[in-house]
C-alpha atoms as a PDB file:
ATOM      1  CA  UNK A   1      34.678 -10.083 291.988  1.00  0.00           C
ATOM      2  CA  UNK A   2      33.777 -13.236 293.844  1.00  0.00           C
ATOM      3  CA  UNK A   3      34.118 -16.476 292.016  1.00  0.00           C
ATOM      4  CA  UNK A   4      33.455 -19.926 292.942  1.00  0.00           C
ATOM      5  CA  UNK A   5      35.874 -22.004 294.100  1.00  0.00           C
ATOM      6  CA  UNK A   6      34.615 -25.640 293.043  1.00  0.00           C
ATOM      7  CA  UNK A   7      33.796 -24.013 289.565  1.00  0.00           C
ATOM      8  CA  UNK A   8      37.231 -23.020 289.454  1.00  0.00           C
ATOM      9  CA  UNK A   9      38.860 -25.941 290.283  1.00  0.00           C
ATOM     10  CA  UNK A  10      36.993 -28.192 288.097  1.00  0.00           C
ATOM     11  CA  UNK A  11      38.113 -26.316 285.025  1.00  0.00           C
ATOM     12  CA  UNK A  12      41.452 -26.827 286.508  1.00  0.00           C
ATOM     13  CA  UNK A  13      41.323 -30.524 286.564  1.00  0.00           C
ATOM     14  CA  UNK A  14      39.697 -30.691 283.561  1.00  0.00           C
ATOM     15  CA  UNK A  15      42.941 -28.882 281.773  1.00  0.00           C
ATOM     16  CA  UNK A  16      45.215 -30.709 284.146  1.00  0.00           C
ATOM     17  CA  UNK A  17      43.826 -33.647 283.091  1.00  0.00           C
ATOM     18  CA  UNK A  18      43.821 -33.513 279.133  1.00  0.00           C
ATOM     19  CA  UNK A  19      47.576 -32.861 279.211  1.00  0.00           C
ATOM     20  CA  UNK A  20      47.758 -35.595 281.557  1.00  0.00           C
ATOM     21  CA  UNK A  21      45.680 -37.780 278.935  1.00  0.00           C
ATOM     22  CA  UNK A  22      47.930 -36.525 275.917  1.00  0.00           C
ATOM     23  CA  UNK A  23      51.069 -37.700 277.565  1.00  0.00           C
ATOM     24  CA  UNK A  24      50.176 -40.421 278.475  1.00  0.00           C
ATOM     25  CA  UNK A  25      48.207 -41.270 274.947  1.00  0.00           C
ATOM     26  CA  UNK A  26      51.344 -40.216 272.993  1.00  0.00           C
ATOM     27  CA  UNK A  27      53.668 -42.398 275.281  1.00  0.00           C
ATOM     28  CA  UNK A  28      51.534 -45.601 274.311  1.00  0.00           C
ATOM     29  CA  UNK A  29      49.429 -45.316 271.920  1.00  0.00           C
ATOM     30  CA  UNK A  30      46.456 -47.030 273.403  1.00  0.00           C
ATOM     31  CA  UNK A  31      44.360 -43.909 274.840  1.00  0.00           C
ATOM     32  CA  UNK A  32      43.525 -41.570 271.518  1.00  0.00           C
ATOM     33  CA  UNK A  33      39.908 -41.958 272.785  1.00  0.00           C
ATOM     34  CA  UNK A  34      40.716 -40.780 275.755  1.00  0.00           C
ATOM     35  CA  UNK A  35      42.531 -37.683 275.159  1.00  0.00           C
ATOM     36  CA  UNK A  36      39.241 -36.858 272.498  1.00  0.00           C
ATOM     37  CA  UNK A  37      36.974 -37.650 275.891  1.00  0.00           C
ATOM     38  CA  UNK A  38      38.685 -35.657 277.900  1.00  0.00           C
ATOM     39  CA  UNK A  39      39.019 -33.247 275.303  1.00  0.00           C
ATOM     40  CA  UNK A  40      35.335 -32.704 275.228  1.00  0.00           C
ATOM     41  CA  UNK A  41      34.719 -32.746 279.114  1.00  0.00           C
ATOM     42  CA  UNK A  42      37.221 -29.577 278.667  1.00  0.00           C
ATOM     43  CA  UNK A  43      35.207 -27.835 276.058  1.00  0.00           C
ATOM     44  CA  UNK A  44      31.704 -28.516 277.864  1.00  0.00           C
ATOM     45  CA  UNK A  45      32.956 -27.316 281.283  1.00  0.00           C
ATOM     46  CA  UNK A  46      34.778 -24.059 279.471  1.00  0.00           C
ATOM     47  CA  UNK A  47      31.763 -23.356 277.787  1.00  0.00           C
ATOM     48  CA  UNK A  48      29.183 -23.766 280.673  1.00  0.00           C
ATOM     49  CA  UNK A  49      31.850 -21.327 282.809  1.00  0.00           C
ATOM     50  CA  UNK A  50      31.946 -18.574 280.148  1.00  0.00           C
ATOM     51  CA  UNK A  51      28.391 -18.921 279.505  1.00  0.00           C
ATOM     52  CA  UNK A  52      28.045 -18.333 283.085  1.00  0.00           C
ATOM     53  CA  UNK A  53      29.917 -16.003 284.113  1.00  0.00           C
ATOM     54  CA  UNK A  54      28.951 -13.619 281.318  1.00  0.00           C
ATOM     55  CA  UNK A  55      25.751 -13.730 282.129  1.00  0.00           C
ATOM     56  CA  UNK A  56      25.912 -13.097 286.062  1.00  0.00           C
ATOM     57  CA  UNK A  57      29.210 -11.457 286.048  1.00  0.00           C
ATOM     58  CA  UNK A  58      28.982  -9.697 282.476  1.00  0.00           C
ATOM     59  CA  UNK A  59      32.590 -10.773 281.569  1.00  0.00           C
ATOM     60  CA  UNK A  60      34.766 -13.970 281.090  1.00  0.00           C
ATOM     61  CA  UNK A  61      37.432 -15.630 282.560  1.00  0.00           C
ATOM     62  CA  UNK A  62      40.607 -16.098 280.244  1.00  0.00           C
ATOM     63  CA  UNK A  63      41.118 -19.497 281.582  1.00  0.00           C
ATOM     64  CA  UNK A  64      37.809 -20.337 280.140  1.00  0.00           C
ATOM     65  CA  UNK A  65      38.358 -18.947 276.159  1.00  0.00           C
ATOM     66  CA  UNK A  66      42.035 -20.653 276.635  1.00  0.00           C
ATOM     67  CA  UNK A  67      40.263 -24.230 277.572  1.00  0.00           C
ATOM     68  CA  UNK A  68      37.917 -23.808 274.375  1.00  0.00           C
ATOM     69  CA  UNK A  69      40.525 -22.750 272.252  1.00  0.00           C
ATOM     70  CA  UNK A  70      42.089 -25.841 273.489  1.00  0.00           C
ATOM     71  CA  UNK A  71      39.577 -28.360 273.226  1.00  0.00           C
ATOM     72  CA  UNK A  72      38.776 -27.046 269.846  1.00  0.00           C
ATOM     73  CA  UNK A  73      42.491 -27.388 268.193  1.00  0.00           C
ATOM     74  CA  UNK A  74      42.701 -30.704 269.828  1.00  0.00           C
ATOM     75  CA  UNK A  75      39.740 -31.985 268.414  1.00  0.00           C
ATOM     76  CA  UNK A  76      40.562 -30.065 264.827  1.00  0.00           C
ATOM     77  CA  UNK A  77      43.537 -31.916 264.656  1.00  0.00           C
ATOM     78  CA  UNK A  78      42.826 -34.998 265.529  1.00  0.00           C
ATOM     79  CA  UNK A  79      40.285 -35.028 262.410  1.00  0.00           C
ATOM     80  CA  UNK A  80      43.325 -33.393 260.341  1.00  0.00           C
ATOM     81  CA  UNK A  81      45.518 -36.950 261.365  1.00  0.00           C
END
């Protein structure tokens, strides 16, 4: 199974980076539209990689159903607060 390496590693960023953004936007306080940015960017580039490699590969990545489930419940409960 070959995947791509860029793809790969911009779906790791993108998580790296929205736990980076929720640190840092429960530490001060002044980056809650950040973290929902951020948030998205994660659920866009999940959804473009599943979509993706379902249709060439015929399966999914776990990585990529874990950042959507993520994205989603981040953005769920930031409507909730």
């Amino acid at each position: 199974m070959s995947v791509s390496l860029p793809l790969v590693r911009t779906v790791v960023l993108g998580e790296i980076s929205l736990i980076l953004s929720r640190r840092v936007a429960h530490l001060t306080g002044l980056f809650s539209g950040t973290t929902n940015l951020f948030a998205l960017i994660v659920l866009a580039l999940s959804a473009f990689t599943l979509s993706q490699t379902a249709i060439y590969f015929g399966l999914y990545f776990t990585y990529s159903s874990l950042g959507i489930a993520t994205a989603v419940i981040h953005l769920a409960s930031v409507i909730a607060m």
